[in-house]
Protein backbone atom coordinates (compact mmCIF):
# COMPACT_ATOMS: atom_id res chain seq x y z
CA UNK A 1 0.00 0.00 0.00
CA UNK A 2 1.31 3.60 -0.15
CA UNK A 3 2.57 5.33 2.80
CA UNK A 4 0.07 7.47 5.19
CA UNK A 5 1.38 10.62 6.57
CA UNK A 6 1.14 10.75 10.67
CA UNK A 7 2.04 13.37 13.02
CA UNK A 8 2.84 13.58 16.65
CA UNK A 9 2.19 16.48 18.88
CA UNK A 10 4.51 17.56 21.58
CA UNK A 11 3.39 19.41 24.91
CA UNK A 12 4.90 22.69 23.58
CA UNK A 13 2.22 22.80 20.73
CA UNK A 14 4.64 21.85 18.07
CA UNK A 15 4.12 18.82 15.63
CA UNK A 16 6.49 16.36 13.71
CA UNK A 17 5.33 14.65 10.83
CA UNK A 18 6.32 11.03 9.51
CA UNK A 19 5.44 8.22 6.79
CA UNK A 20 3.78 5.39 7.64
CA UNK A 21 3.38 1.63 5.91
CA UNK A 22 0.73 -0.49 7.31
CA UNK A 23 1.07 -4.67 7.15
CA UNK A 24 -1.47 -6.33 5.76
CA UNK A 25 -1.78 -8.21 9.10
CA UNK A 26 0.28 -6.24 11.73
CA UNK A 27 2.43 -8.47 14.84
CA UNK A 28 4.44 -5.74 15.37
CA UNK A 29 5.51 -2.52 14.67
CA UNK A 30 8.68 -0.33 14.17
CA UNK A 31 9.73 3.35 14.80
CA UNK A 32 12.08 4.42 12.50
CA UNK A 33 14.14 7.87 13.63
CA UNK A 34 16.54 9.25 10.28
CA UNK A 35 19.60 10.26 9.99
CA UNK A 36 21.11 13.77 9.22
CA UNK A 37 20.42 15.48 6.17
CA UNK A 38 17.45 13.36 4.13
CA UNK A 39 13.65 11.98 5.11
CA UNK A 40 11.52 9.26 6.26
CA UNK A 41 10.80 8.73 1.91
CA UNK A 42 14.22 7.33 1.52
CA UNK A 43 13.31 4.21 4.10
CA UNK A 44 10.13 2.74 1.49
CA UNK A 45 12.12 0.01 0.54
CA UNK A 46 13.36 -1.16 3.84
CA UNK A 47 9.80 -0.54 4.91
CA UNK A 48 7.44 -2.13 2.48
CA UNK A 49 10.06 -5.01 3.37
CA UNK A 50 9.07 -4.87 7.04
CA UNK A 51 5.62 -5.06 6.13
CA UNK A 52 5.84 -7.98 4.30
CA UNK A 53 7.51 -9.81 7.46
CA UNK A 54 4.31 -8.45 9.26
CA UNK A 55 5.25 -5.15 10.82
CA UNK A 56 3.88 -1.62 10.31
CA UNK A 57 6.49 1.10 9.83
CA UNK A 58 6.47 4.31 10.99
CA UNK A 59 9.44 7.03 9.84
CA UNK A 60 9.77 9.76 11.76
CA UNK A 61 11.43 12.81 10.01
CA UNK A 62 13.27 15.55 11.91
CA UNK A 63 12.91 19.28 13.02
CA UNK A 64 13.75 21.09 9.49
CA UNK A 65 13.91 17.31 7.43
CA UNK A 66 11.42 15.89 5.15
CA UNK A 67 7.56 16.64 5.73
CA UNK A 68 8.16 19.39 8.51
CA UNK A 69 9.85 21.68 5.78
CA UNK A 70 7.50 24.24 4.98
CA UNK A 71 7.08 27.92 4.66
CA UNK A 72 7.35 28.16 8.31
CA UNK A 73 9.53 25.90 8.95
CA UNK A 74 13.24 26.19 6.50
CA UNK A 75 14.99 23.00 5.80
CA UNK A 76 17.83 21.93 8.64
CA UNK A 77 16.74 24.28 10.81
CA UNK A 78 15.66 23.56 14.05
CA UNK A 79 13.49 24.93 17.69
CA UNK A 80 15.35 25.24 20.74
CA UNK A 81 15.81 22.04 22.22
CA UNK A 82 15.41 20.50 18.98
CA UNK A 83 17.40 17.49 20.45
CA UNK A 84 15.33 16.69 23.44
CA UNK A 85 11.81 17.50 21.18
CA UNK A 86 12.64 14.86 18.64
CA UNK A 87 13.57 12.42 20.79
CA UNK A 88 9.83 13.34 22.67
CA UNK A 89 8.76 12.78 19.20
CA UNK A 90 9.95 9.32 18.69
CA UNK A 91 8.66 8.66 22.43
CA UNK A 92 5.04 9.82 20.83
CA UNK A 93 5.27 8.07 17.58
CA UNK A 94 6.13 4.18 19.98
CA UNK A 95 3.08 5.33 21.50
CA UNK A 96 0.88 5.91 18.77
CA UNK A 97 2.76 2.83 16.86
CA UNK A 98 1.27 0.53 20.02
CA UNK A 99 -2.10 1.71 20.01
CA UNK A 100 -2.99 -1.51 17.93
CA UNK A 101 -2.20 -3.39 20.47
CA UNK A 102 0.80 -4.79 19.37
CA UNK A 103 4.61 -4.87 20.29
CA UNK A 104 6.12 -1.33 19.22
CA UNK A 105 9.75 -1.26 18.62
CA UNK A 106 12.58 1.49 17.59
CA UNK A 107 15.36 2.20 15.63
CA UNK A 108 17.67 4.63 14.35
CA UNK A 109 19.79 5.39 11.75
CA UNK A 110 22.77 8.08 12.11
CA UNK A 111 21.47 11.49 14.16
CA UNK A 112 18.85 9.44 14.55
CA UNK A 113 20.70 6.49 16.47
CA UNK A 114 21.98 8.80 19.17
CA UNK A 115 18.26 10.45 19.22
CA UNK A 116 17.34 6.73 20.27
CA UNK A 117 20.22 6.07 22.58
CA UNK A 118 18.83 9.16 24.54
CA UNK A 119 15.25 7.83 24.05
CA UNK A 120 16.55 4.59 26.21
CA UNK A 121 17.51 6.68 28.86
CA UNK A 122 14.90 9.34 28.97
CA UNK A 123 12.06 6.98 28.36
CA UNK A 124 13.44 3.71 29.96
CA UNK A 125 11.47 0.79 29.10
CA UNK A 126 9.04 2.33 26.59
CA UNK A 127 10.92 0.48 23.91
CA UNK A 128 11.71 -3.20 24.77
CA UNK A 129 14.00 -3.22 21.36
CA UNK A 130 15.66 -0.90 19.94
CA UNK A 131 18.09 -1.00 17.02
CA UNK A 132 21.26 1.33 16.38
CA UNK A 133 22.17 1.44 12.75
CA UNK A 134 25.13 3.76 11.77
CA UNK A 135 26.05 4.74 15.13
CA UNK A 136 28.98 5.53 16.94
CA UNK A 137 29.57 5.62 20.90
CA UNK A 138 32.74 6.63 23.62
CA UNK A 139 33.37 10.13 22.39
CA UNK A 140 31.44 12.25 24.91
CA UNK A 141 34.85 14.57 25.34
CA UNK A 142 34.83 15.19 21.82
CA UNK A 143 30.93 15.93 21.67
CA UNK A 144 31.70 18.29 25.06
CA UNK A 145 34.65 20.24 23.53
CA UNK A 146 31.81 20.40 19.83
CA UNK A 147 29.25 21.66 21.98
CA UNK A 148 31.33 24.30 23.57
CA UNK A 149 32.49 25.40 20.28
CA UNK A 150 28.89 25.33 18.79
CA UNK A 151 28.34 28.07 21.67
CA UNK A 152 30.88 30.24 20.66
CA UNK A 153 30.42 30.17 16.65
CA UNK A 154 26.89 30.28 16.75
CA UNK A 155 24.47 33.74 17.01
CA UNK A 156 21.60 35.48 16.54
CA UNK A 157 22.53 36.09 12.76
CA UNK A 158 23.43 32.35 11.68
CA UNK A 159 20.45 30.69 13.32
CA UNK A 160 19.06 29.81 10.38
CA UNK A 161 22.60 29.86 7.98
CA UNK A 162 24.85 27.55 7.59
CA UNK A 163 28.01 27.10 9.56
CA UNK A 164 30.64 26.23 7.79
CA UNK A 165 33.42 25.64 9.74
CA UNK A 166 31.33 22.73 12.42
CA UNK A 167 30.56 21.37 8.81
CA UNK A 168 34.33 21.02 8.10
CA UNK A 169 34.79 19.64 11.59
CA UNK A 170 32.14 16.85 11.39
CA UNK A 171 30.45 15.65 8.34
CA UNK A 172 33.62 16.88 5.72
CA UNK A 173 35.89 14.97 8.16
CA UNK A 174 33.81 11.64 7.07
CA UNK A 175 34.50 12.55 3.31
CA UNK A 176 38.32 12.76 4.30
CA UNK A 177 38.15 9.79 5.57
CA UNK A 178 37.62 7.17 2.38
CA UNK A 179 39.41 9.48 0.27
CA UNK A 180 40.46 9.30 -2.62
CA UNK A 181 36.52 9.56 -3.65
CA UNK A 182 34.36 10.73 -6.59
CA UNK A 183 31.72 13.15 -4.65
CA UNK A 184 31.32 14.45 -1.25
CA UNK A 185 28.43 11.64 -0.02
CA UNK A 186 30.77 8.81 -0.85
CA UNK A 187 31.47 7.62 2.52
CA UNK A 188 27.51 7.18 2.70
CA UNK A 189 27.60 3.98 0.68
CA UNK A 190 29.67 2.31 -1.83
CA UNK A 191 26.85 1.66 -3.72
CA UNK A 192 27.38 4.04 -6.84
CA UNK A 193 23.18 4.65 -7.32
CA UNK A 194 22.71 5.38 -3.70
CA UNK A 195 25.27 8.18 -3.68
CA UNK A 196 23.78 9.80 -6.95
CA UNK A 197 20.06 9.33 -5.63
CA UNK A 198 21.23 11.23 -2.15
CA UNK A 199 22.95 14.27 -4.22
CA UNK A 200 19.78 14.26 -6.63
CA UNK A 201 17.33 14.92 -3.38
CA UNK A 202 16.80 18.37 -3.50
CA UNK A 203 15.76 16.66 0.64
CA UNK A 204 18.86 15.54 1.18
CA UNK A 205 22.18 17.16 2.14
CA UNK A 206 21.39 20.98 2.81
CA UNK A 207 23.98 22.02 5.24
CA UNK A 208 23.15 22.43 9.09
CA UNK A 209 22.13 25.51 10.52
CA UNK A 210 23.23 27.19 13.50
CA UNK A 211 20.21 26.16 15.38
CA UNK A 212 20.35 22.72 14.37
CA UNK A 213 24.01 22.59 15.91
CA UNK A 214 23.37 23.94 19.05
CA UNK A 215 20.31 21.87 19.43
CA UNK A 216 22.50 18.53 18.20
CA UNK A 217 25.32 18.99 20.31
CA UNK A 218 23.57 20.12 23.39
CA UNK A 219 21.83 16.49 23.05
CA UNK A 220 25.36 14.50 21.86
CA UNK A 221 27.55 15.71 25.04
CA UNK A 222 24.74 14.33 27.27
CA UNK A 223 24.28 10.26 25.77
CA UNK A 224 27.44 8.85 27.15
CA UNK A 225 27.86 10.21 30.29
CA UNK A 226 27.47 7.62 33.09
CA UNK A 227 24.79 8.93 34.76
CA UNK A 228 22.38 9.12 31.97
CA UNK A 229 23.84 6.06 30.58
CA UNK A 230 22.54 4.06 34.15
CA UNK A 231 19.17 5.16 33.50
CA UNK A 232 18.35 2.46 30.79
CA UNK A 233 15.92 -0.18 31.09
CA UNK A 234 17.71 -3.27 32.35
CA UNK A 235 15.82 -5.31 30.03
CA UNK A 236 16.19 -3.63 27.04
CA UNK A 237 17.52 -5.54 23.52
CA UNK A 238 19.50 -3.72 21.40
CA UNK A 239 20.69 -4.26 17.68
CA UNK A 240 23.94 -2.27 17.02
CA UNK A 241 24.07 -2.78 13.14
CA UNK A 242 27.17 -0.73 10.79
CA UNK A 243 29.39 -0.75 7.84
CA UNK A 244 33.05 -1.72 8.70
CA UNK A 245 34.01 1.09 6.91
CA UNK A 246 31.58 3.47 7.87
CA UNK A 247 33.56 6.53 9.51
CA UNK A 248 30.66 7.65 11.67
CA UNK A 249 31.17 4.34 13.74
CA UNK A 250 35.53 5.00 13.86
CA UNK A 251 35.14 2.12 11.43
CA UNK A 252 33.76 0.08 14.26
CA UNK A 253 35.62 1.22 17.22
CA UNK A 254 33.10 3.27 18.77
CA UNK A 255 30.61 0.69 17.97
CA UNK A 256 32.29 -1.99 19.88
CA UNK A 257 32.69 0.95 23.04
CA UNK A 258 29.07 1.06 22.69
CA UNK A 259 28.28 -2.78 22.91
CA UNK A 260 30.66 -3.12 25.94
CA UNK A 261 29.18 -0.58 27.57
CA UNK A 262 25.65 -1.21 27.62
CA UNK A 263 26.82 -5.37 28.62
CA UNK A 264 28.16 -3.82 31.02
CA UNK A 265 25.13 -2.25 32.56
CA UNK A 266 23.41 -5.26 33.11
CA UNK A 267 21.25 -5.43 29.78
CA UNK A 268 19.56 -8.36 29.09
CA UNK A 269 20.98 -8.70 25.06
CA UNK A 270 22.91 -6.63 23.16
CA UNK A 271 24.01 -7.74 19.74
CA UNK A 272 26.74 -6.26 17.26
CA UNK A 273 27.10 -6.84 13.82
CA UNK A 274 29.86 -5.03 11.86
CA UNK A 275 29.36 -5.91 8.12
CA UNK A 276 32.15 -5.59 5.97
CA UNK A 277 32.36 -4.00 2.34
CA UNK A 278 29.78 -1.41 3.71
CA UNK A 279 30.06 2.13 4.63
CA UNK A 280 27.41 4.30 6.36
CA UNK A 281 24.61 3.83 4.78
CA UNK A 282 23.95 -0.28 5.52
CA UNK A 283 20.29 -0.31 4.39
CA UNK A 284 21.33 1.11 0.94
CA UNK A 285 23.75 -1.18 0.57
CA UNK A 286 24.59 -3.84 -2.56
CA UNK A 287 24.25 -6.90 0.54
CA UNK A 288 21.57 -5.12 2.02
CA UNK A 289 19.69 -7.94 2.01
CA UNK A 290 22.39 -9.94 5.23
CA UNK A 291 21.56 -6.51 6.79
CA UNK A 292 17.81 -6.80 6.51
CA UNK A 293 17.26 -10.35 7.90
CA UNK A 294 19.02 -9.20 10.99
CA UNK A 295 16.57 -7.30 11.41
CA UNK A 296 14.00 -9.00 11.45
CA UNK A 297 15.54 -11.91 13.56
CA UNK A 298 16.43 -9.88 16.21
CA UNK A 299 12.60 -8.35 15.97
CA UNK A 300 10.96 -12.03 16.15
């Protein structure tokens, strides 16, 4: 069937909008936060998938991504505490995603990974699985030092610009780092089509803001400290799924910090899967299909 557009409402009046695919006969569904820079559109694939293994999908875009660009509202540009709001977003859509009575579960890919690793410990145990797909994990002084930086660069007249040199900092550092390359979205994917369909998006790829900065960092520099860290559900599943050579993740590094540290909380499974021959972008990926039955394995 074609996707249904749903929205959630937060308690400060504001809305987020998202795509949803229904299953023919629903067991379960999934909330999917995106990534940085594109919109809930570019998961149909993965979803109409989903729905064939039974489970409705529901893809949450971002402050300033996807459906909540409008005249009101410019593109990658975001409300104060944009952070905490979207992650109160993805806490709405799990609700509204249960109210057929069945198992609602989360996931996130990129920005929208670390939206979910906050969801676990600001909503513990409103998600009993949760996935964590192009992630990254053990860098909170680095995200600290970003966020202090963020403060000083940012102002009343780049709110709503671009900032170019946290751009050269963060997502042009990822570019470096599978040089030599043909475009700038390379390290995305290796998959040639996926690359040109991202720089084709008039959606995808317009630079951050200074509002969206502030509002990203101020959320990054709180994830991995200890004390939020201890407020996760105990029994809470997580999926850590990534590219090998996908430099969001320090090509795997930071995912295995993250695995050790949440086994080392106490919770009740964690999984890690580090495919290799992939980059960022796993879903998009030629073997996207290893990546996909994961999924749904850990989901059953």
């Amino acid at each position: 069937m074609e996707n249904e557009i749903f929205e959630v409402k937060l308690p400060t009046g504001e809305t987020l909008k998202g795509r949803n695919w229904k299953a023919k006969e629903a067991i379960g569904s999934l909330v999917i936060a995106t990534g940085m820079q594109e919109h809930a559109l570019r998961y149909e694939g993965f979803a109409r998938f989903l729905n064939e293994q039974g489970y409705d999908v529901y893809v949450l875009d971002a402050f300033g991504q996807g459906l909540n660009v409008d005249d009101g509202h410019p593109i990658q540009v975001w409300p104060e505490d944009g952070f905490a709001k979207n992650v109160d977003g993805i806490a709405l859509a799990l609700k509204l995603a249960g109210k057929n009575g069945k198992p609602a579960y989360v996931m996130g890919h990129s920005m929208g990974s670390f939206m979910v690793q906050s969801l676990l410990e600001e909503h513990p145990g409103l998600a009993k699985k949760a996935i964590l797909c192009g992630s990254n994990g053990g860098q909170l002084g680095l995200m600290k030092l970003a966020s202090l930086l963020a403060h000083i660069l940012v102002h009343k007249g780049n709110m709503e610009k671009p900032v170019k040199l946290l751009t050269k900092l963060s997502l042009d550092v990822y570019a470096d780092a599978v040089a030599p390359c043909k475009t700038s979205a390379d390290w995305l994917s290796y998959n040639e089509d996926n690359v040109k369909a991202y720089l084709e998006d008039p959606l995808c790829g317009n630079p951050n803001t200074g509002s969206f900065w502030l509002g990203f960092l101020d959320g990054m520099k709180r994830i991995w400290e200890k004390k939020n860290l201890n407020k996760i559900d105990k029994s809470t599943e997580v999926l850590i799924i990534s590219g090998k050579q996908d430099p969001v993740g320090q090509f795997g590094s930071g995912l295995v910090w993250l695995y050790d540290t949440y086994r080392r909380l106490g919770l009740s499974k964690v999984v890690l899967h580090l495919y290799p021959n992939m980059r960022h972008e796993v879903l998009n990926e030629d073997g996207k299909a290893e990546v996909y039955r994961d999924v749904v394995s850990f989901l059953e």
